[in-house]
N, C-alpha and C. Protein backbone atom coordinates (compact mmCIF):
# COMPACT_ATOMS: atom_id res chain seq x y z
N UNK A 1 7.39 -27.79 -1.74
CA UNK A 1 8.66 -27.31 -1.24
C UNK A 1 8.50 -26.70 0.16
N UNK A 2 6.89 -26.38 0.45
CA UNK A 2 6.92 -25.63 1.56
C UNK A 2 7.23 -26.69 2.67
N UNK A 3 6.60 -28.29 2.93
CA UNK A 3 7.24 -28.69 3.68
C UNK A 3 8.89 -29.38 4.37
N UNK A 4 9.02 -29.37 2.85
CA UNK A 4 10.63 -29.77 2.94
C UNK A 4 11.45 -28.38 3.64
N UNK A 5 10.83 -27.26 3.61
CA UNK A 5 11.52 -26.18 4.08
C UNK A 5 11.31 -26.00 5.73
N UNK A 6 10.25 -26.24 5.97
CA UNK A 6 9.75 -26.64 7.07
C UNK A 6 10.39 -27.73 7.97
N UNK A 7 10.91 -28.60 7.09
CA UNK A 7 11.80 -29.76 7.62
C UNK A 7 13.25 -29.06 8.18
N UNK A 8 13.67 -28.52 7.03
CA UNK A 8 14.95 -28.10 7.18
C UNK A 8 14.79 -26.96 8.50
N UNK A 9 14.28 -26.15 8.48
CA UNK A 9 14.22 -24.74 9.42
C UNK A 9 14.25 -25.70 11.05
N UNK A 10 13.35 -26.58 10.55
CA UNK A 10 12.58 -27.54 12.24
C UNK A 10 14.62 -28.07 13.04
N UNK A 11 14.94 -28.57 11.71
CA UNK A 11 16.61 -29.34 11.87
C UNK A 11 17.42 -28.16 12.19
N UNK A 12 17.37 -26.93 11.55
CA UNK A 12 18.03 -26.16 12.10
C UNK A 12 17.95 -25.30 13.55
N UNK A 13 16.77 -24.94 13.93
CA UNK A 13 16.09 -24.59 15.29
C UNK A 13 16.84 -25.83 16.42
N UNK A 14 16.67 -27.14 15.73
CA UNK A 14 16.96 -28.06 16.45
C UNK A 14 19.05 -27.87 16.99
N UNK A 15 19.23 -27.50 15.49
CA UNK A 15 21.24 -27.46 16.31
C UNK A 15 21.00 -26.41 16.77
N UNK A 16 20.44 -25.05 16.65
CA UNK A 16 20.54 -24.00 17.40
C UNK A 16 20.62 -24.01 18.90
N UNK A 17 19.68 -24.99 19.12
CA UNK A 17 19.02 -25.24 20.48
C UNK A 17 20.61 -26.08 21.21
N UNK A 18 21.02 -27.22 20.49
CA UNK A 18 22.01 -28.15 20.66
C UNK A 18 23.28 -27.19 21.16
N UNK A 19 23.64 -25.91 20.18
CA UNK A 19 24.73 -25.39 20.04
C UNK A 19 24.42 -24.69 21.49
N UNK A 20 23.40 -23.55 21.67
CA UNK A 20 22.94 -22.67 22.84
C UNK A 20 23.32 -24.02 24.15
N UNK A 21 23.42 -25.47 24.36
CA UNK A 21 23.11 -26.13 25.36
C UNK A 21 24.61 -26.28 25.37
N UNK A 22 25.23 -26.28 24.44
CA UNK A 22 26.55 -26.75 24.22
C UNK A 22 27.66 -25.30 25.35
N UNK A 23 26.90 -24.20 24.70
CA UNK A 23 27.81 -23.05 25.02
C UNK A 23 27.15 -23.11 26.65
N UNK A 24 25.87 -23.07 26.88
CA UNK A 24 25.85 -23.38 28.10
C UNK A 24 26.38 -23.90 29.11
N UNK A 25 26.27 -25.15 29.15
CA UNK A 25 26.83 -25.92 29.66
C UNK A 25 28.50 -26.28 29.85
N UNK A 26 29.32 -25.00 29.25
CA UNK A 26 30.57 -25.37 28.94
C UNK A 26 31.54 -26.35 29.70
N UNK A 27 32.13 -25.76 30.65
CA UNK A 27 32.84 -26.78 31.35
C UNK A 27 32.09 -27.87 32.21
N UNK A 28 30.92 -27.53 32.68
CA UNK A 28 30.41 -28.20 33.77
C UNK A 28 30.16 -29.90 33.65
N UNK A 29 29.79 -29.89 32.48
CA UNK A 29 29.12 -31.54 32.44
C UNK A 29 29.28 -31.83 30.51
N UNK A 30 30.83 -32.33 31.32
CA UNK A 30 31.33 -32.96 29.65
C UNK A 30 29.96 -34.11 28.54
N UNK A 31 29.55 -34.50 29.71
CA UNK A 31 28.16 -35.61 29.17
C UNK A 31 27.49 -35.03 28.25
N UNK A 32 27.20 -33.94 29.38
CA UNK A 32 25.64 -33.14 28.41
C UNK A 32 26.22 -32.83 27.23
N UNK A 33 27.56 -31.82 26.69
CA UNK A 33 28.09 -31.27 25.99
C UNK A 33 28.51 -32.12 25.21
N UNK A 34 28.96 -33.31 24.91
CA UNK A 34 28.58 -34.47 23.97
C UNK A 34 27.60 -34.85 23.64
N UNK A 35 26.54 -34.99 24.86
CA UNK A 35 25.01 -35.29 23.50
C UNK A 35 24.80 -34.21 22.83
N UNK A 36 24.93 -32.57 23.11
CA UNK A 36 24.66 -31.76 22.58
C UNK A 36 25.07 -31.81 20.92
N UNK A 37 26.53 -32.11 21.08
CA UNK A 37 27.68 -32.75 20.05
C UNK A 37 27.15 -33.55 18.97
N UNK A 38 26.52 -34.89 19.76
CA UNK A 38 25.65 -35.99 19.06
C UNK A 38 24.71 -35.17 18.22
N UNK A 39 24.26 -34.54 19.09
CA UNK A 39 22.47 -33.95 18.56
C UNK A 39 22.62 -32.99 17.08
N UNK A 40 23.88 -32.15 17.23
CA UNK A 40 24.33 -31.42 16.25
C UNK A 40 24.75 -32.17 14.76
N UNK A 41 25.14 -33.16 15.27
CA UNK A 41 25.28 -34.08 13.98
C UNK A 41 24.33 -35.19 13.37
N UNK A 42 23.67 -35.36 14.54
CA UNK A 42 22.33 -36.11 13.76
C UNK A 42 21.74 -34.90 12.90
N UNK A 43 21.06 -33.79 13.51
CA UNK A 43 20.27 -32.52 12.65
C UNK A 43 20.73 -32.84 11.44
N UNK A 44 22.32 -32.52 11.35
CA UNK A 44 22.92 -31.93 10.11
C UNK A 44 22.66 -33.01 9.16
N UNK A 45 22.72 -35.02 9.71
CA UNK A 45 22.57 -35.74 8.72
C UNK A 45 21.32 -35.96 8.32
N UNK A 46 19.95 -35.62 8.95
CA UNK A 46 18.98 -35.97 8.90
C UNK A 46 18.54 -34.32 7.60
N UNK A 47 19.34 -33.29 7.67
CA UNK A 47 18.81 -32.51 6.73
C UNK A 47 19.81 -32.81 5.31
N UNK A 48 20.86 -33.26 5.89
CA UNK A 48 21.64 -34.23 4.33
C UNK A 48 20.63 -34.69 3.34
N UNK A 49 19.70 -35.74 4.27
CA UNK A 49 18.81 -36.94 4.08
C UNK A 49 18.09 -36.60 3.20
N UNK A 50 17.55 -34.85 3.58
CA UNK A 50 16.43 -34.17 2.73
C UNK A 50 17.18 -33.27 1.57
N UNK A 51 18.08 -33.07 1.12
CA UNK A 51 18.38 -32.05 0.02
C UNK A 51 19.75 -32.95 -0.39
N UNK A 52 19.67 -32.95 -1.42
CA UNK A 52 19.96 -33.20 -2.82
C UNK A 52 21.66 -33.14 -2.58
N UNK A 53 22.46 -34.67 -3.35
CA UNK A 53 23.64 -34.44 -2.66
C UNK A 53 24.50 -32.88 -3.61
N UNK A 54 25.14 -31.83 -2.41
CA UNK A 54 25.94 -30.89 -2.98
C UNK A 54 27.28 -30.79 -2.45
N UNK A 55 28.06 -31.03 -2.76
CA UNK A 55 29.40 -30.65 -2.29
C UNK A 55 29.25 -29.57 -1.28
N UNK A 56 29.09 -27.96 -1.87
CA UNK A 56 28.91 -26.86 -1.00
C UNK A 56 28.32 -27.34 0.02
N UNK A 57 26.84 -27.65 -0.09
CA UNK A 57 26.55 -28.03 1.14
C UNK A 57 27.00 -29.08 2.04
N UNK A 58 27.67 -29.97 1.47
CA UNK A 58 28.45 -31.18 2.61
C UNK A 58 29.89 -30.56 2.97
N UNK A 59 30.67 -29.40 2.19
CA UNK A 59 31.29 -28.54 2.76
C UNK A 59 30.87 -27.93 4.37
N UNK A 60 29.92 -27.26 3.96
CA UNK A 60 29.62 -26.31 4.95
C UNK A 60 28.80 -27.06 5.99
N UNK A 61 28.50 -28.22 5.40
CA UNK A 61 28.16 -29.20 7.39
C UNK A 61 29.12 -29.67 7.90
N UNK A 62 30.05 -29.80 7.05
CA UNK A 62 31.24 -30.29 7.82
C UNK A 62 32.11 -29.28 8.61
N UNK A 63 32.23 -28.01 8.28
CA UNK A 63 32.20 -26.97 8.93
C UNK A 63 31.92 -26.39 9.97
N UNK A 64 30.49 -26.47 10.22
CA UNK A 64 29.57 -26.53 11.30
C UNK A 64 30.04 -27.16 12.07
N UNK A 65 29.80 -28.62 11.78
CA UNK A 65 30.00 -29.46 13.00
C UNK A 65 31.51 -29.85 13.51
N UNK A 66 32.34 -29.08 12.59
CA UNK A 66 33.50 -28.93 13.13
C UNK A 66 34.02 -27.89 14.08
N UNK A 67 33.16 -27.07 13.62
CA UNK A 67 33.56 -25.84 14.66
C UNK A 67 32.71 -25.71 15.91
N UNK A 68 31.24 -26.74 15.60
CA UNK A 68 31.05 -27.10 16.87
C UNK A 68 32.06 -27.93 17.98
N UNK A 69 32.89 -28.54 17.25
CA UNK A 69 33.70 -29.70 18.08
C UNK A 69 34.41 -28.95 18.93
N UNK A 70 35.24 -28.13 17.96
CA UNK A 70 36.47 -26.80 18.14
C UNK A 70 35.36 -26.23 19.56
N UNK A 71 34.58 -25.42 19.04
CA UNK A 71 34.19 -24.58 20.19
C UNK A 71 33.82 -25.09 21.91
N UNK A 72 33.32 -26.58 21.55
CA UNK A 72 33.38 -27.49 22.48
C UNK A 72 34.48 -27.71 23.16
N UNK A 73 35.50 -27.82 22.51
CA UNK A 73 36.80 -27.83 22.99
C UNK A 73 37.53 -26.85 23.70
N UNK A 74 37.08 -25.51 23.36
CA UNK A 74 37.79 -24.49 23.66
C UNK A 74 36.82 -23.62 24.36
N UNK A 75 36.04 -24.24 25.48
CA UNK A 75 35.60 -23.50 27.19
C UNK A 75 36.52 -23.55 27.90
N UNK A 76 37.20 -23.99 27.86
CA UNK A 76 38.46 -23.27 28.80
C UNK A 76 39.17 -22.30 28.81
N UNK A 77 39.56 -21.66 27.48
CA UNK A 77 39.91 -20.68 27.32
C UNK A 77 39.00 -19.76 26.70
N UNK A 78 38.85 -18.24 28.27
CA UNK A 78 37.73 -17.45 27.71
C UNK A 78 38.01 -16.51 26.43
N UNK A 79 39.36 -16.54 25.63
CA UNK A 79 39.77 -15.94 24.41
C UNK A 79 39.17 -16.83 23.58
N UNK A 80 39.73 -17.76 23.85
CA UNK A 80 39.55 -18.96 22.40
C UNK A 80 38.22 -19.09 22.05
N UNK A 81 37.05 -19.23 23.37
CA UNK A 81 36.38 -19.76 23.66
C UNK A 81 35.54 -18.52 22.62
N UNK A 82 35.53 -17.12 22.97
CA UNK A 82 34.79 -16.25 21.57
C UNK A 82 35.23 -16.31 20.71
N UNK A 83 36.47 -16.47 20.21
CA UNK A 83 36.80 -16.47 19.17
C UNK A 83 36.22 -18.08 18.02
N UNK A 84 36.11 -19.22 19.32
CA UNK A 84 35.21 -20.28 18.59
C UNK A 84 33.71 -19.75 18.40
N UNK A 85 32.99 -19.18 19.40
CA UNK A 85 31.64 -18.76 18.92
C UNK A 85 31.68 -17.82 17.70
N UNK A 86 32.81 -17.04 17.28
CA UNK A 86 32.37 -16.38 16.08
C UNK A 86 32.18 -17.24 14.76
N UNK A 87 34.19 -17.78 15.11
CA UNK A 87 34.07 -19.22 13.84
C UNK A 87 32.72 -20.03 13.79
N UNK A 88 31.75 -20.56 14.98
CA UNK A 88 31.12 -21.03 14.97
C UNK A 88 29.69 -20.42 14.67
N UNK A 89 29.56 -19.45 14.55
CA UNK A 89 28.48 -18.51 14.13
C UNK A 89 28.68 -18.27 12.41
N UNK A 90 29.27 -18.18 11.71
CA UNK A 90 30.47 -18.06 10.26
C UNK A 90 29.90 -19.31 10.10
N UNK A 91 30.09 -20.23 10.50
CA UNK A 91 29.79 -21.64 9.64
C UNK A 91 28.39 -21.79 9.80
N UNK A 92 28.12 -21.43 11.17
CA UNK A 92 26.43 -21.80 10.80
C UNK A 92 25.71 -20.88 9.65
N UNK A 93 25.92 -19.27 9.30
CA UNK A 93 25.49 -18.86 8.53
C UNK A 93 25.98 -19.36 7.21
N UNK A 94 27.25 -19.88 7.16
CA UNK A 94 27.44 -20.48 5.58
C UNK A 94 26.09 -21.77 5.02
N UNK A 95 26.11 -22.66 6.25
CA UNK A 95 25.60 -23.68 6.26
C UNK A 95 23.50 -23.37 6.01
N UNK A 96 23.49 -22.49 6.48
CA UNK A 96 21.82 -21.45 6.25
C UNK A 96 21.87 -21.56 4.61
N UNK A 97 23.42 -20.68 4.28
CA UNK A 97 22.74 -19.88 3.16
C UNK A 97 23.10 -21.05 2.25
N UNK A 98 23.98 -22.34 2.22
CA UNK A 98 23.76 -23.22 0.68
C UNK A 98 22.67 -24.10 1.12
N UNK A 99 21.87 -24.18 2.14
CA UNK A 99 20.56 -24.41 1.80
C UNK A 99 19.49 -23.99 1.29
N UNK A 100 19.81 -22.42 1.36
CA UNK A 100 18.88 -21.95 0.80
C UNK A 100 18.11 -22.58 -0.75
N UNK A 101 19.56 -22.53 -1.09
CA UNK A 101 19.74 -22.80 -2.89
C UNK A 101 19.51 -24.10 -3.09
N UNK A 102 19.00 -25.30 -1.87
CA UNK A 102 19.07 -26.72 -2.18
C UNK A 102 17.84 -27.25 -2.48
N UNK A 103 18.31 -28.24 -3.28
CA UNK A 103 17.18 -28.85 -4.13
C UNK A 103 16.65 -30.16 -3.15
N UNK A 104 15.05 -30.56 -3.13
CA UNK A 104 14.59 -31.91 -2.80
C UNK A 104 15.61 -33.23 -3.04
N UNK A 105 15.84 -34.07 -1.87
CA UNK A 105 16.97 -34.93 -2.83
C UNK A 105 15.35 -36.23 -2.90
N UNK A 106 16.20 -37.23 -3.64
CA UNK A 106 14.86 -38.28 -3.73
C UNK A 106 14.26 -38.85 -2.72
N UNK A 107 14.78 -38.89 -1.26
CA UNK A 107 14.28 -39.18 -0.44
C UNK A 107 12.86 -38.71 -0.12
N UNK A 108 12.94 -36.86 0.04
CA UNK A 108 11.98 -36.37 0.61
C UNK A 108 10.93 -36.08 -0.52
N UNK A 109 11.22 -36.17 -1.99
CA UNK A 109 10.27 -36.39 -2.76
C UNK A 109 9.25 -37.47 -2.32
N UNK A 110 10.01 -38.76 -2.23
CA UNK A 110 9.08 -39.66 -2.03
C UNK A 110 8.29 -39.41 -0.77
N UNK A 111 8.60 -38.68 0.57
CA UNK A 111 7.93 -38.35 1.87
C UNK A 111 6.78 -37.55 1.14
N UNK A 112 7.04 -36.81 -0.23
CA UNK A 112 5.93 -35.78 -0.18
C UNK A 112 5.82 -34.53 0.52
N UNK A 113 7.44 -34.58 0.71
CA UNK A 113 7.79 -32.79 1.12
C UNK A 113 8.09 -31.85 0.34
N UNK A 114 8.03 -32.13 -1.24
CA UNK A 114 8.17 -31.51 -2.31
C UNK A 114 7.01 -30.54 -2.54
């Protein structure tokens, strides 16, 4: 389990990084702030890949990467624009904690991250 956890933490570090480039970069370069976009949703499917299908948890990625969209959307307005980083901070911690509770799905058994 220790490496499957390892997997997951690596995927999450990884949108962290995506989201921080996202808020960065706000208005300046719509490009970057779409791959950032991209990058946020590969993580999330590639840690799908590894834990076990759960509703809660396909809830709360869809969440995430929705309120990544939202917050993406809303650098223009410097109200909206915190008020998306909180929503968007709220989903990422939802999205932490029903992993916590997630099980190996059969994929990463067979990798031998179990």
């Amino acid at each position: 389990m220790a490496l499957l956890t390892e997997a997951i933490d690596e995927a999450l570090g990884s949108i962290d990084m995506a989201l921080s480039r996202i808020d960065a970069a706000g208005e300046t370069s719509g490009e970057a702030t779409s791959a950032g976009l991209n990058d946020v949703r590969s993580h999330i499917l590639s840690i799908l890949w590894l834990v076990e299908r759960n509703p809660g948890i396909e809830a709360a990625a869809d969440d995430l990467y929705q309120a990544a969209a939202a917050s993406l959307r809303a650098t223009a307005d410097a109200g909206s624009a915190n008020r998306h980083r909180r929503i968007l901070h709220d989903a990422t911690a939802r999205f932490r904690a029903r992993l916590a509770l997630a099980a190996a799905s059969a994929q990463a058994q067979r990798l031998g991250l179990t």
